[in-house]
C-alpha atoms as a PDB file:
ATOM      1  CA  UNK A   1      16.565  -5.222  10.246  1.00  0.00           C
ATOM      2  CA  UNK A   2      14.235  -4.565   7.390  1.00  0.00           C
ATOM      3  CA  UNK A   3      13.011  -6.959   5.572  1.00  0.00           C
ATOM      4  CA  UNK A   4      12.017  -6.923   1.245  1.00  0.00           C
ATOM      5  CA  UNK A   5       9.348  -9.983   0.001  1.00  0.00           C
ATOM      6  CA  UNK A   6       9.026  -9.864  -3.889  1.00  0.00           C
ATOM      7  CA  UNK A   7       8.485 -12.612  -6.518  1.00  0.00           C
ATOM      8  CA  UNK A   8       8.821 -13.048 -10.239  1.00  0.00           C
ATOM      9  CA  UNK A   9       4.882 -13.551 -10.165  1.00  0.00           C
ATOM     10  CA  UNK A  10       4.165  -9.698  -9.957  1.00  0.00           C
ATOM     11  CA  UNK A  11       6.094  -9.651 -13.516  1.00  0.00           C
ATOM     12  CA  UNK A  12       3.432 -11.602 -15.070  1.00  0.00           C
ATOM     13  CA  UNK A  13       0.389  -9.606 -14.388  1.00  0.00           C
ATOM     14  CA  UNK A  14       0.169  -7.922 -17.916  1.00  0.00           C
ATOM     15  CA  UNK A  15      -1.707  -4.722 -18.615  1.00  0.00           C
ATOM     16  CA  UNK A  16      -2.506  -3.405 -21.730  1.00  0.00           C
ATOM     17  CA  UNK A  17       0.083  -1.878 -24.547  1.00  0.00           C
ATOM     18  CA  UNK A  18       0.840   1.814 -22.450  1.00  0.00           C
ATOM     19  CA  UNK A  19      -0.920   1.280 -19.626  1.00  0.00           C
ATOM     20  CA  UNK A  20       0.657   2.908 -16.219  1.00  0.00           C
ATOM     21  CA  UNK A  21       0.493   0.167 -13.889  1.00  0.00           C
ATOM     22  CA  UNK A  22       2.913  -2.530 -16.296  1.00  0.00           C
ATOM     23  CA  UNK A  23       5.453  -5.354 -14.971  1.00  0.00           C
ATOM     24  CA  UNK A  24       8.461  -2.306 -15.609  1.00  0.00           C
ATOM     25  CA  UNK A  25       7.671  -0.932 -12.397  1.00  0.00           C
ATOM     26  CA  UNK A  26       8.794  -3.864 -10.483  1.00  0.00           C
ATOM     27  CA  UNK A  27      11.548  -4.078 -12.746  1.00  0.00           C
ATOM     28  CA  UNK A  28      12.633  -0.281 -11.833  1.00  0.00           C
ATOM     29  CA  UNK A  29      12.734  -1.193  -7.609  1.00  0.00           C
ATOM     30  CA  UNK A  30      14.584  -4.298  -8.329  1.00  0.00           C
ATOM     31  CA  UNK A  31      16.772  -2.638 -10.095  1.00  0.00           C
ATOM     32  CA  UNK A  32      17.546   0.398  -7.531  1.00  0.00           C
ATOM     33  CA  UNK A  33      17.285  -2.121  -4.532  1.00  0.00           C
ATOM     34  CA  UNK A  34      20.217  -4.252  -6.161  1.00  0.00           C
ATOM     35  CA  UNK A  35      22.642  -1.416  -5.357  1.00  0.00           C
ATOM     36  CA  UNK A  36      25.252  -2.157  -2.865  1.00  0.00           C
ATOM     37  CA  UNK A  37      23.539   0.869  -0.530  1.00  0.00           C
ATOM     38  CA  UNK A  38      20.856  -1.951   0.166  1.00  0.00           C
ATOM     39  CA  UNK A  39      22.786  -5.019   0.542  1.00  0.00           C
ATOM     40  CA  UNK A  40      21.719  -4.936   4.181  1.00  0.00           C
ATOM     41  CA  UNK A  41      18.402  -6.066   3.573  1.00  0.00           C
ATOM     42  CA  UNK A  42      17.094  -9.277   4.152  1.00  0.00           C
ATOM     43  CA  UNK A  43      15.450 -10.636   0.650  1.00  0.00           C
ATOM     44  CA  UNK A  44      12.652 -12.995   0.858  1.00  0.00           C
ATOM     45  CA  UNK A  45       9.965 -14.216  -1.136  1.00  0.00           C
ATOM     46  CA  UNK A  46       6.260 -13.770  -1.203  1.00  0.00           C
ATOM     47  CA  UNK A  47       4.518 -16.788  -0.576  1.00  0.00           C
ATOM     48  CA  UNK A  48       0.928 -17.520  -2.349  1.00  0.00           C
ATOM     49  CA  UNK A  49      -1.992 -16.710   0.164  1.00  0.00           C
ATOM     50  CA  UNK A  50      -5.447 -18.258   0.767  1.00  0.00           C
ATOM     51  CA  UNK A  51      -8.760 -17.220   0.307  1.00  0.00           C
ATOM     52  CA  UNK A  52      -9.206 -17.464   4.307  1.00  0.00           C
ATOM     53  CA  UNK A  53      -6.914 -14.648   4.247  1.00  0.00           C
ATOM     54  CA  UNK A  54      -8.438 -12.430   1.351  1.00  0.00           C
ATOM     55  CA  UNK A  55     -12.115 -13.021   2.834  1.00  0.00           C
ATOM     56  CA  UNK A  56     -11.054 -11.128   6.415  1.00  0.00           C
ATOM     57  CA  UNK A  57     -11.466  -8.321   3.960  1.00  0.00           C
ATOM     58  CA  UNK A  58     -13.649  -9.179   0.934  1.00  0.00           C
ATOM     59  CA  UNK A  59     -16.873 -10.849   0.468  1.00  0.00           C
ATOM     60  CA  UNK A  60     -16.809 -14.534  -0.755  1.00  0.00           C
ATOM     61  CA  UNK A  61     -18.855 -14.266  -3.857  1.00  0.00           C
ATOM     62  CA  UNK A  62     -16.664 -11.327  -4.861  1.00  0.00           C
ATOM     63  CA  UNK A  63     -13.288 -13.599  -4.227  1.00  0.00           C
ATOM     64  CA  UNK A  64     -15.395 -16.676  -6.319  1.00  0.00           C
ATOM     65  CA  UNK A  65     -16.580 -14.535  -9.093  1.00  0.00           C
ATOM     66  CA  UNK A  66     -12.518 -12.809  -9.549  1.00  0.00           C
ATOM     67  CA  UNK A  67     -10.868 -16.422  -9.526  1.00  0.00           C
ATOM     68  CA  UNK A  68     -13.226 -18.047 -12.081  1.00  0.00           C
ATOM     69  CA  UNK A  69     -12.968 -14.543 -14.605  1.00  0.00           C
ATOM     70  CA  UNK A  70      -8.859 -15.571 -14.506  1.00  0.00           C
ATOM     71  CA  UNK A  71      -8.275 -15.913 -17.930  1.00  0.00           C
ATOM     72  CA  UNK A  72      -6.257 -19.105 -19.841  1.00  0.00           C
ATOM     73  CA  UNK A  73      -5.394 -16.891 -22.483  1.00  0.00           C
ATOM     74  CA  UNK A  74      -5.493 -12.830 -23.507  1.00  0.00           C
ATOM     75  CA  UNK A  75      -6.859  -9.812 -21.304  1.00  0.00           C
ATOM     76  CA  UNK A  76     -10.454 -10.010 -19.318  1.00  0.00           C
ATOM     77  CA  UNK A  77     -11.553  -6.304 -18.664  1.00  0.00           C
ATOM     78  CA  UNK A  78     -13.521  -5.892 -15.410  1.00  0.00           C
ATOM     79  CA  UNK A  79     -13.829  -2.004 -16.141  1.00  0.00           C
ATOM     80  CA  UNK A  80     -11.576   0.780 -17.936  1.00  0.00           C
ATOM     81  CA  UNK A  81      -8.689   0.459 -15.682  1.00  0.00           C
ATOM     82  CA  UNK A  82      -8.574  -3.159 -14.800  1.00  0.00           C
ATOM     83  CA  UNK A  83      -7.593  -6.283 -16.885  1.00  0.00           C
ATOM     84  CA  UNK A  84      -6.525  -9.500 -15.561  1.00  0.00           C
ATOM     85  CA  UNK A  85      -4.409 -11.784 -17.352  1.00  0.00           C
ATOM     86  CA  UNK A  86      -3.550 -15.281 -17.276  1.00  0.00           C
ATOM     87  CA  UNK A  87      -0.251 -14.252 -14.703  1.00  0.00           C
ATOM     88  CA  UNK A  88      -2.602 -12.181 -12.869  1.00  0.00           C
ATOM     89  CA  UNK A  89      -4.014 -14.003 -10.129  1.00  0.00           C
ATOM     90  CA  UNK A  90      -0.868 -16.079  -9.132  1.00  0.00           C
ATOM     91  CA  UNK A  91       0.473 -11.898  -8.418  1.00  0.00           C
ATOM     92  CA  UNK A  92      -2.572 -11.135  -6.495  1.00  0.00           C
ATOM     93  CA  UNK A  93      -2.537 -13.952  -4.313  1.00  0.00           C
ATOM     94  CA  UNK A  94       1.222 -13.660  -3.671  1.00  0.00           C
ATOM     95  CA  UNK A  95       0.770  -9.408  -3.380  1.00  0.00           C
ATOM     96  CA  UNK A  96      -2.170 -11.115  -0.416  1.00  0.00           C
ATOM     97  CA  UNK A  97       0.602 -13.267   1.115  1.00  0.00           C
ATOM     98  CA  UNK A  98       3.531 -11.367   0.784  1.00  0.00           C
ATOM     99  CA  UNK A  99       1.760  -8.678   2.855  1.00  0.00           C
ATOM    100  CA  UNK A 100       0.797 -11.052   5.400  1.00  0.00           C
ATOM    101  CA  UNK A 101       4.179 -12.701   5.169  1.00  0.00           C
ATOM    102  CA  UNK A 102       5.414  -9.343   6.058  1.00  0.00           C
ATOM    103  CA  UNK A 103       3.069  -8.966   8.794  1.00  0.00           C
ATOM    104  CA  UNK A 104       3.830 -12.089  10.819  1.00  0.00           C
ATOM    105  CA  UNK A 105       7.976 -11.184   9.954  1.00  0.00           C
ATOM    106  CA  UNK A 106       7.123  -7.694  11.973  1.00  0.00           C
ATOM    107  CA  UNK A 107       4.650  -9.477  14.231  1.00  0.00           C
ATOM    108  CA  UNK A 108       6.826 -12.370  15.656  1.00  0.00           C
ATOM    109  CA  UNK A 109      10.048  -9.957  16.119  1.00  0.00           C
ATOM    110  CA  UNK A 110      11.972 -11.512  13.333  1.00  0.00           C
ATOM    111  CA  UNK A 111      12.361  -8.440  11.731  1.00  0.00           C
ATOM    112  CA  UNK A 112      11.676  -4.832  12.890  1.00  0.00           C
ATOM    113  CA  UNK A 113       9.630  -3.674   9.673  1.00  0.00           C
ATOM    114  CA  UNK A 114       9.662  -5.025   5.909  1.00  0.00           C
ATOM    115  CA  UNK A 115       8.542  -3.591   2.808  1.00  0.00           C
ATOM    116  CA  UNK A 116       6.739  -5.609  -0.191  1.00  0.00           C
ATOM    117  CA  UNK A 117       7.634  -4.712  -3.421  1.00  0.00           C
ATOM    118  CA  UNK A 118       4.643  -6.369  -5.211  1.00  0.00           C
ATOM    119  CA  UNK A 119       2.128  -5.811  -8.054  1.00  0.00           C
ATOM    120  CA  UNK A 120      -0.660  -4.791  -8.875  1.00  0.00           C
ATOM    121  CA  UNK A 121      -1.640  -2.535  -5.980  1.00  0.00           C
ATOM    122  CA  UNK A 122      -4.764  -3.002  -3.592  1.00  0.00           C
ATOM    123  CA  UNK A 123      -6.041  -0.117  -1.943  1.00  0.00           C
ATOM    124  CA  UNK A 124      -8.733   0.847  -4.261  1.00  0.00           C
ATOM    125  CA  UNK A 125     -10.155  -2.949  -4.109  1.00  0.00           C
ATOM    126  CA  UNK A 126     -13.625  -2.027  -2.178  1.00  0.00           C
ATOM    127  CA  UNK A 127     -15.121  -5.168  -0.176  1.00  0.00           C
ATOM    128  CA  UNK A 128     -16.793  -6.669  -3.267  1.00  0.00           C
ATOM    129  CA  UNK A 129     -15.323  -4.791  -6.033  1.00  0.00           C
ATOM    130  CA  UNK A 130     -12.119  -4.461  -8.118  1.00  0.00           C
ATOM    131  CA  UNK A 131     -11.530  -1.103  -9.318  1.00  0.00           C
ATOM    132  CA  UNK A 132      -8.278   1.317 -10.079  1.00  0.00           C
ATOM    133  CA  UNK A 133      -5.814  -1.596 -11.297  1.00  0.00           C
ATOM    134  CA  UNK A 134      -6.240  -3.704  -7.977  1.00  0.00           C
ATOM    135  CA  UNK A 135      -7.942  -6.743  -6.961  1.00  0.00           C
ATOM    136  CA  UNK A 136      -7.649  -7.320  -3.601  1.00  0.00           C
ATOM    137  CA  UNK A 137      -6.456  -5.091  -0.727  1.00  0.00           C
ATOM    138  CA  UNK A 138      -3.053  -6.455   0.499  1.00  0.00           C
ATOM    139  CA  UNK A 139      -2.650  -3.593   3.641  1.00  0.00           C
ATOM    140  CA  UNK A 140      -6.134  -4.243   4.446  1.00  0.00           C
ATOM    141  CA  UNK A 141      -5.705  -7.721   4.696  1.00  0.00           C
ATOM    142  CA  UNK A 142      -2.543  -7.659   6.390  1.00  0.00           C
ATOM    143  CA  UNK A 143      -3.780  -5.686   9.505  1.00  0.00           C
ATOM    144  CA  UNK A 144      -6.675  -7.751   9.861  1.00  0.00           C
ATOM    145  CA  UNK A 145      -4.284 -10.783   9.861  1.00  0.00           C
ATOM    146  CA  UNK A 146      -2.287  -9.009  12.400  1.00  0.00           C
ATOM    147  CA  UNK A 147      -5.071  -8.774  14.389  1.00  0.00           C
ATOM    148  CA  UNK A 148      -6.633 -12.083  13.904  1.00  0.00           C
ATOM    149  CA  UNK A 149      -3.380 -13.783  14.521  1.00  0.00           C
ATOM    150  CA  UNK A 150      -1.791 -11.922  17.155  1.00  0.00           C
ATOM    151  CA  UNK A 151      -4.843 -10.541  19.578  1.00  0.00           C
ATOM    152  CA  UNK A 152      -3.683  -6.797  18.942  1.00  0.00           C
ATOM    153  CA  UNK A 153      -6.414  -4.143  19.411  1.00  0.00           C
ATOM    154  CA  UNK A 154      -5.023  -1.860  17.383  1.00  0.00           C
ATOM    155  CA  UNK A 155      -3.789  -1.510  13.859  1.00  0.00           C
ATOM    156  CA  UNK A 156      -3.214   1.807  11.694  1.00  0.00           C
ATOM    157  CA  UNK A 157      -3.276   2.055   7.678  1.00  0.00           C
ATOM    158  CA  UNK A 158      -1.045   5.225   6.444  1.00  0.00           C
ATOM    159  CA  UNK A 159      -1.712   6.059   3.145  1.00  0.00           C
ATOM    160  CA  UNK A 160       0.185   8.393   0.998  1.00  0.00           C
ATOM    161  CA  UNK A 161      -0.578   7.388  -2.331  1.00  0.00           C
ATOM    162  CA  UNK A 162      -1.660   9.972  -4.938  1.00  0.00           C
ATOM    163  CA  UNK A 163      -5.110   8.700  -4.564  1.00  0.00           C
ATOM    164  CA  UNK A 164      -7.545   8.289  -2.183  1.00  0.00           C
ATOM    165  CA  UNK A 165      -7.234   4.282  -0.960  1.00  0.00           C
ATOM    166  CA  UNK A 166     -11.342   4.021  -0.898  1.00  0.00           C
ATOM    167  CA  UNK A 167     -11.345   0.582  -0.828  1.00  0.00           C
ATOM    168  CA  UNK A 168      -9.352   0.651   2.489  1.00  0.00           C
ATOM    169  CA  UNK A 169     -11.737   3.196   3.326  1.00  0.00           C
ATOM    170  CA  UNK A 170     -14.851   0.899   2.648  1.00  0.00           C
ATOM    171  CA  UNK A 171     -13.627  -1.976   4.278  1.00  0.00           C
ATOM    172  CA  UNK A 172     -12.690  -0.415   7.856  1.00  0.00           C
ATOM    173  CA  UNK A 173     -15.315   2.270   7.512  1.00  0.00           C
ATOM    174  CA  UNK A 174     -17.477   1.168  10.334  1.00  0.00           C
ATOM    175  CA  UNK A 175     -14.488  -0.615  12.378  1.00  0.00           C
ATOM    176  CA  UNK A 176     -13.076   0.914  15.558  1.00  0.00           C
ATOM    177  CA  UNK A 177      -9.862  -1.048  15.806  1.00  0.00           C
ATOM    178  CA  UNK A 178      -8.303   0.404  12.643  1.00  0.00           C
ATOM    179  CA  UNK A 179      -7.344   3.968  11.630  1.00  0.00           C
ATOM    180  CA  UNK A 180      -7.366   4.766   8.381  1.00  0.00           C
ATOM    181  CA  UNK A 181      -5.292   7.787   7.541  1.00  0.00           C
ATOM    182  CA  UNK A 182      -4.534   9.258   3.690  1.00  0.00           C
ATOM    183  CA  UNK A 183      -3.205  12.190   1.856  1.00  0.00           C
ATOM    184  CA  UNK A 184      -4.291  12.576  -1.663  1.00  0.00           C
ATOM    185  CA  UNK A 185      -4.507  14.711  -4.848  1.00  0.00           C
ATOM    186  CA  UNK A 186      -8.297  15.810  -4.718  1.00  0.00           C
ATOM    187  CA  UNK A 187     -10.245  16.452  -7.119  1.00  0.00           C
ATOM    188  CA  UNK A 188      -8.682  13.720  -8.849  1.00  0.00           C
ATOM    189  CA  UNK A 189      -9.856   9.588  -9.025  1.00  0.00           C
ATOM    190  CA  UNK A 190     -11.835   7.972  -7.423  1.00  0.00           C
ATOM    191  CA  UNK A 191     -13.201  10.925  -5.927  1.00  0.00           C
ATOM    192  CA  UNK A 192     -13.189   9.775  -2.542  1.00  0.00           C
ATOM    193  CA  UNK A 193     -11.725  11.446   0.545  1.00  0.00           C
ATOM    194  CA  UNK A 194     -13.082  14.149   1.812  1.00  0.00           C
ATOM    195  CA  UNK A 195     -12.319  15.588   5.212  1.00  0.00           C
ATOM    196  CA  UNK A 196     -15.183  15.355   5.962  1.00  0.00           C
ATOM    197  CA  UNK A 197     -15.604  11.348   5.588  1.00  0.00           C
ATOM    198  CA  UNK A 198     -14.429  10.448   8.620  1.00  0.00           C
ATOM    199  CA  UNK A 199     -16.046   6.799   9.433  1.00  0.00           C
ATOM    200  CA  UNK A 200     -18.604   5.465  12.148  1.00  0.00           C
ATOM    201  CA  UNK A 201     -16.168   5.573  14.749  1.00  0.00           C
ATOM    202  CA  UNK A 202     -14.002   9.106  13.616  1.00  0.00           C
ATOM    203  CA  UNK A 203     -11.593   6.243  12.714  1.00  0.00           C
ATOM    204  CA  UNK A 204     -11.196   7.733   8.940  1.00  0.00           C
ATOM    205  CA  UNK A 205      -8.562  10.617   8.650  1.00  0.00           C
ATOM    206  CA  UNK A 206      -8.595  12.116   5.399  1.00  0.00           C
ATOM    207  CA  UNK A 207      -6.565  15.324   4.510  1.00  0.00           C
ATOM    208  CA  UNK A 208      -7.008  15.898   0.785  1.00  0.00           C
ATOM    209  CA  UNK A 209      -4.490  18.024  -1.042  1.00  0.00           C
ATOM    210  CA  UNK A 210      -4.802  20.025  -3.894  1.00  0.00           C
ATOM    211  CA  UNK A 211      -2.860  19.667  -7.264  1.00  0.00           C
ATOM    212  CA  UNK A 212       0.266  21.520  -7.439  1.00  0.00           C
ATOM    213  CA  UNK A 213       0.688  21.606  -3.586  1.00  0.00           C
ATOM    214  CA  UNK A 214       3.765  20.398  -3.096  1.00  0.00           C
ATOM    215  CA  UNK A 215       6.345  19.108  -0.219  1.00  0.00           C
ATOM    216  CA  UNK A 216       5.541  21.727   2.298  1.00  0.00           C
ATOM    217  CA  UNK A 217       1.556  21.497   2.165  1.00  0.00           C
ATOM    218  CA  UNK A 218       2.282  17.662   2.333  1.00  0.00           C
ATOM    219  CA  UNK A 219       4.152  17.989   5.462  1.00  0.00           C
ATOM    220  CA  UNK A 220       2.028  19.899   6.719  1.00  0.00           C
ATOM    221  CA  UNK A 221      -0.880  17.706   6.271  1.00  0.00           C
ATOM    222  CA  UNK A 222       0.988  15.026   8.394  1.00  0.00           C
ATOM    223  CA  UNK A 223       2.211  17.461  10.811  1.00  0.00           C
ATOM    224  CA  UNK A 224      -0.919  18.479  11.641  1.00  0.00           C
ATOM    225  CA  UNK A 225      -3.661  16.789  10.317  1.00  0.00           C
ATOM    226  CA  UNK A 226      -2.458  13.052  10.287  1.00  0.00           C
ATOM    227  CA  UNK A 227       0.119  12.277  12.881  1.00  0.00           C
ATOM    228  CA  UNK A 228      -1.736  13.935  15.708  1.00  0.00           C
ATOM    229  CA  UNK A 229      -4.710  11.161  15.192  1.00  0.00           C
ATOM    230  CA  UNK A 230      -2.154   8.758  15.121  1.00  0.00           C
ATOM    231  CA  UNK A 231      -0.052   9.188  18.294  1.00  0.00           C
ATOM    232  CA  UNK A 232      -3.682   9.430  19.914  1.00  0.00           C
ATOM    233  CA  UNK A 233      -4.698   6.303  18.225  1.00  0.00           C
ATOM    234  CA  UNK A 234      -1.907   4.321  19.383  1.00  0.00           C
ATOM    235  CA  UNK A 235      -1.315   1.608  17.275  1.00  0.00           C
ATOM    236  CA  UNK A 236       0.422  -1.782  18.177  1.00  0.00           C
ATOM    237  CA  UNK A 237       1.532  -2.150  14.170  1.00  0.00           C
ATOM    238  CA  UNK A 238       1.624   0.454  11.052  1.00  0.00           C
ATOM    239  CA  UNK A 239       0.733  -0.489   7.864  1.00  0.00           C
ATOM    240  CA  UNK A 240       1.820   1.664   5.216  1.00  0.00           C
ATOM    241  CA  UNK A 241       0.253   2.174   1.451  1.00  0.00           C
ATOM    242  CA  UNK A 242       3.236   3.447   0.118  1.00  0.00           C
ATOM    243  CA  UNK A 243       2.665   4.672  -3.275  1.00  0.00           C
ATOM    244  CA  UNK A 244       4.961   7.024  -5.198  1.00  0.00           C
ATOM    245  CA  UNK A 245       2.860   8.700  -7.585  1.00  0.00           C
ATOM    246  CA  UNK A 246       2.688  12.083  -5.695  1.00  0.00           C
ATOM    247  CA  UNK A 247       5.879  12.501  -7.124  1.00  0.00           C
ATOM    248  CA  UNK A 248       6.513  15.656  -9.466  1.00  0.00           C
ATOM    249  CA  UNK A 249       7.376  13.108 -12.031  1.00  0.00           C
ATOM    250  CA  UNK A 250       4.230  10.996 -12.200  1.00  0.00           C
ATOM    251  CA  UNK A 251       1.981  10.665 -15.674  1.00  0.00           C
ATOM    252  CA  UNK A 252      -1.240  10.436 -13.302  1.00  0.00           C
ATOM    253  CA  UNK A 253      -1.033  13.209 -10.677  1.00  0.00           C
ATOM    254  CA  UNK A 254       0.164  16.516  -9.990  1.00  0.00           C
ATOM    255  CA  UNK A 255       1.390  16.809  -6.109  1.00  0.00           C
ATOM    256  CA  UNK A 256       4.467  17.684  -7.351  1.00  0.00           C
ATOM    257  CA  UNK A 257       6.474  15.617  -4.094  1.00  0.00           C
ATOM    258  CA  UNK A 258      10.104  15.082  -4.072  1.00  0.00           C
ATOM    259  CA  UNK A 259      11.877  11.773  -3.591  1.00  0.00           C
ATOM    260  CA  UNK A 260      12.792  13.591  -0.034  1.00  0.00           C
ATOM    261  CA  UNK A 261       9.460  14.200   1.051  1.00  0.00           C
ATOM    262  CA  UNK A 262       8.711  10.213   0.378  1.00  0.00           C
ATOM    263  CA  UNK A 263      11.641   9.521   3.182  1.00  0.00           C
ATOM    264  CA  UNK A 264      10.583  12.381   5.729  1.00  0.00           C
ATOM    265  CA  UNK A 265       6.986  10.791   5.808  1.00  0.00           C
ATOM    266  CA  UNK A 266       8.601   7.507   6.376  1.00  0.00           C
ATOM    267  CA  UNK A 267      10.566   8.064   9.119  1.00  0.00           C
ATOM    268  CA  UNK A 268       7.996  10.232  10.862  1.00  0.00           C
ATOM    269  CA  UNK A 269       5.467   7.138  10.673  1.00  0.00           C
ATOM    270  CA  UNK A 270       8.135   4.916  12.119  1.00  0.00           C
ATOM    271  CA  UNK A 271       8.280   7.929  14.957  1.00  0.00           C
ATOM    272  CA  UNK A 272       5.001   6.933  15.835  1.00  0.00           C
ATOM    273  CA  UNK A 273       5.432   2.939  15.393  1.00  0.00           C
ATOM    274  CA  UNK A 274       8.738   3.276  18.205  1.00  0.00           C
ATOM    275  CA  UNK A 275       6.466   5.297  20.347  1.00  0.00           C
ATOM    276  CA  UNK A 276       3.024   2.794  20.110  1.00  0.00           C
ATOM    277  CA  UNK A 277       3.819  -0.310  18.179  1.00  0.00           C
ATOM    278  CA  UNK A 278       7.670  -1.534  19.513  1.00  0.00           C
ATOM    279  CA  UNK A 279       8.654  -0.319  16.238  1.00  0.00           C
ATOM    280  CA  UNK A 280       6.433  -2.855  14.100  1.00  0.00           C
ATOM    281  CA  UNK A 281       5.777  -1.420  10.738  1.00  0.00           C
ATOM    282  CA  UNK A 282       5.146  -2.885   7.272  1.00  0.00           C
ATOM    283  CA  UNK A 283       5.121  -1.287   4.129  1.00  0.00           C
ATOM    284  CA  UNK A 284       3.380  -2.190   0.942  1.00  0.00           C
ATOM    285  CA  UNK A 285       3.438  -0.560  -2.483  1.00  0.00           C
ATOM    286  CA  UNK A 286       0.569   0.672  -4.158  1.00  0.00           C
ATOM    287  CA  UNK A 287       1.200   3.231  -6.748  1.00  0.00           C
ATOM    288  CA  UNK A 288       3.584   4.974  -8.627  1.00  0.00           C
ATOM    289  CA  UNK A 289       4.179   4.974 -12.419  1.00  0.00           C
ATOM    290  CA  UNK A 290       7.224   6.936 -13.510  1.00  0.00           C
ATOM    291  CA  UNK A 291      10.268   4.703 -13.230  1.00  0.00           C
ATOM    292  CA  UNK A 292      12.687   6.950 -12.864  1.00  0.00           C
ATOM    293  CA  UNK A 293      10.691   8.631  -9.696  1.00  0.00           C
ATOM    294  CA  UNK A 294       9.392   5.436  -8.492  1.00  0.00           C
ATOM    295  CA  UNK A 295      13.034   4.374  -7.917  1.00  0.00           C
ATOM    296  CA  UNK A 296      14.613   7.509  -6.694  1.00  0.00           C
ATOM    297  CA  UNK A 297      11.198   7.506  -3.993  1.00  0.00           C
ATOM    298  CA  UNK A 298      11.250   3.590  -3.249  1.00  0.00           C
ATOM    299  CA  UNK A 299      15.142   4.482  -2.648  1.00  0.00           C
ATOM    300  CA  UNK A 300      14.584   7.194  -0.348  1.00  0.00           C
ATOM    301  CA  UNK A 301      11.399   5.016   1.885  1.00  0.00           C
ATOM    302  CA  UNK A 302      13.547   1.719   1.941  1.00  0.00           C
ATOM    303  CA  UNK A 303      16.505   3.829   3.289  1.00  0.00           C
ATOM    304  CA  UNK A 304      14.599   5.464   6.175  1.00  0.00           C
ATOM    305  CA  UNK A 305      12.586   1.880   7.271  1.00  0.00           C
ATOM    306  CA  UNK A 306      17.193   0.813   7.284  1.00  0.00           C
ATOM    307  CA  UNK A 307      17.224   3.649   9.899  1.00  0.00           C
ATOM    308  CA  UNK A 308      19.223   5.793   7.266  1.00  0.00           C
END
């Protein structure tokens, strides 16, 4: 059974006039996730989370600093990219708690793996920084719940946003219980990701793309670069940074992925979860800014964590 947290909140984080990262997105998964195909799935809300939770992965002062910029009225900027709002940090916290949420779902056995269909995104949020339209970083936080709250050694991020998750990168750099695995567009923002960047503990697994590459170079990637770490890594839960801007259809990038691609990668990470982690997987979304691909991709990933 797969669960699906959302909540209204992630509507009222506003961006600029044309921004990418705008309260339509959300509005684009509900709407392909209200077709019949998905009536299957268990609907839930995301619940607010605590600063207890958001400090396992970002320093205090940082957390302090963000809640007291909120705005009561009109757009902060806290750099080119990122502008909170006054509906921005009820989304944040519930983005934190909805991942968590999700975690303790997949955790406890109540469901076999959920996906959170929340705004903004996280993984560029470095330890004390905000950066690339997120805040805080929700699949960060959620494996360190997971490991906080259930004893589990292990716990793997899989990243196959467009972008390099740095901020994920940052935070578990120098940890040896998490893997941190990504495919990206490189050279492209925030110029992270390497191959070479591998962490203190070879716990980093970068495999940077270039632009134009494509579905079979992406497969590739996993099939060789990513999923071999993995298995060897053998983690007791998955977390997944599922963003959809690799798609051939997305303003920011230029990996040129097909909706397909998005559910073979899916269903080979849950390969790995049945083999190390009972199954336990949780997805959370993190970019992915043309509608019309977002949906056809957030289809094709919600229908392979059904088992379709």
């Amino acid at each position: 059974m797969t669960l699906l947290l959302s909540h209204p909140a992630s509507l009222d984080h506003l961006t600029p006039p044309g921004h990418p990262e705008r309260p339509d997105r959300i509005r684009a998964i509900e709407q392909v996730l209200g077709e019949s195909r998905f009536d299957k799935l268990t609907r839930g809300t995301a619940p607010e989370g605590s600063l207890d939770l958001v400090t396992l992965c970002h320093n205090e002062h940082y957390v302090d600093e963000l809640r007291h910029i909120a705005p009561s009225s009109g757009l902060v900027y806290l750099d080119g990219d990122t502008a909170m709002s006054p509906g921005t940090w009820e989304a944040v916290m519930r983005g934190v708690g909805g991942a968590v949420a999700a975690a303790d779902a997949v955790m406890s056995g109540a469901h076999h793996n959920a996906f959170v269909a929340m705004r903004p995104p996280g993984h560029h949020a470095e330890i004390n920084k905000p950066m690339g339209f997120c805040f805080f970083d929700n699949a960060a936080i959620a494996a360190r719940h997971a490991q906080r709250a259930y004893g589990i050694a292990r716990v793997a991020v899989v990243d196959f946003d467009v972008h390099h998750g740095n901020g994920t990168q940052d935070i578990f750099w120098a940890d040896p219980t998490v893997m941190y695995c990504s495919t990206h567009q490189m050279p492209l923002f925030p110029g992270t990701g390497a191959s070479g960047e591998r962490g203190e503990h070879d716990n980093i697994v970068n495999a940077p793309l270039a632009a134009e590459d494509g579905g079979a170079k992406f497969r590739a990637a996993f099939e060789n670069v990513i999923l071999p770490q993995l298995r060897k890594f053998s983690p007791e839960l998955i977390v997944i940074s599922a963003g959809f801007d690799a798609h051939y259809r997305d303003p920011l990038a230029s990996l040129n992925l097909r909706a397909e691609d998005f559910g073979w990668v899916t269903r080979k990470v849950m390969e790995v979860a049945e083999a190390s982690a009972g199954g336990r997987l949780v997805s959370v979304l993190e970019g992915g800014y043309d509608l019309d691909g977002l949906k056809e991709s957030v289809a094709e990933h919600v229908t392979a964590l059904m088992g379709g």
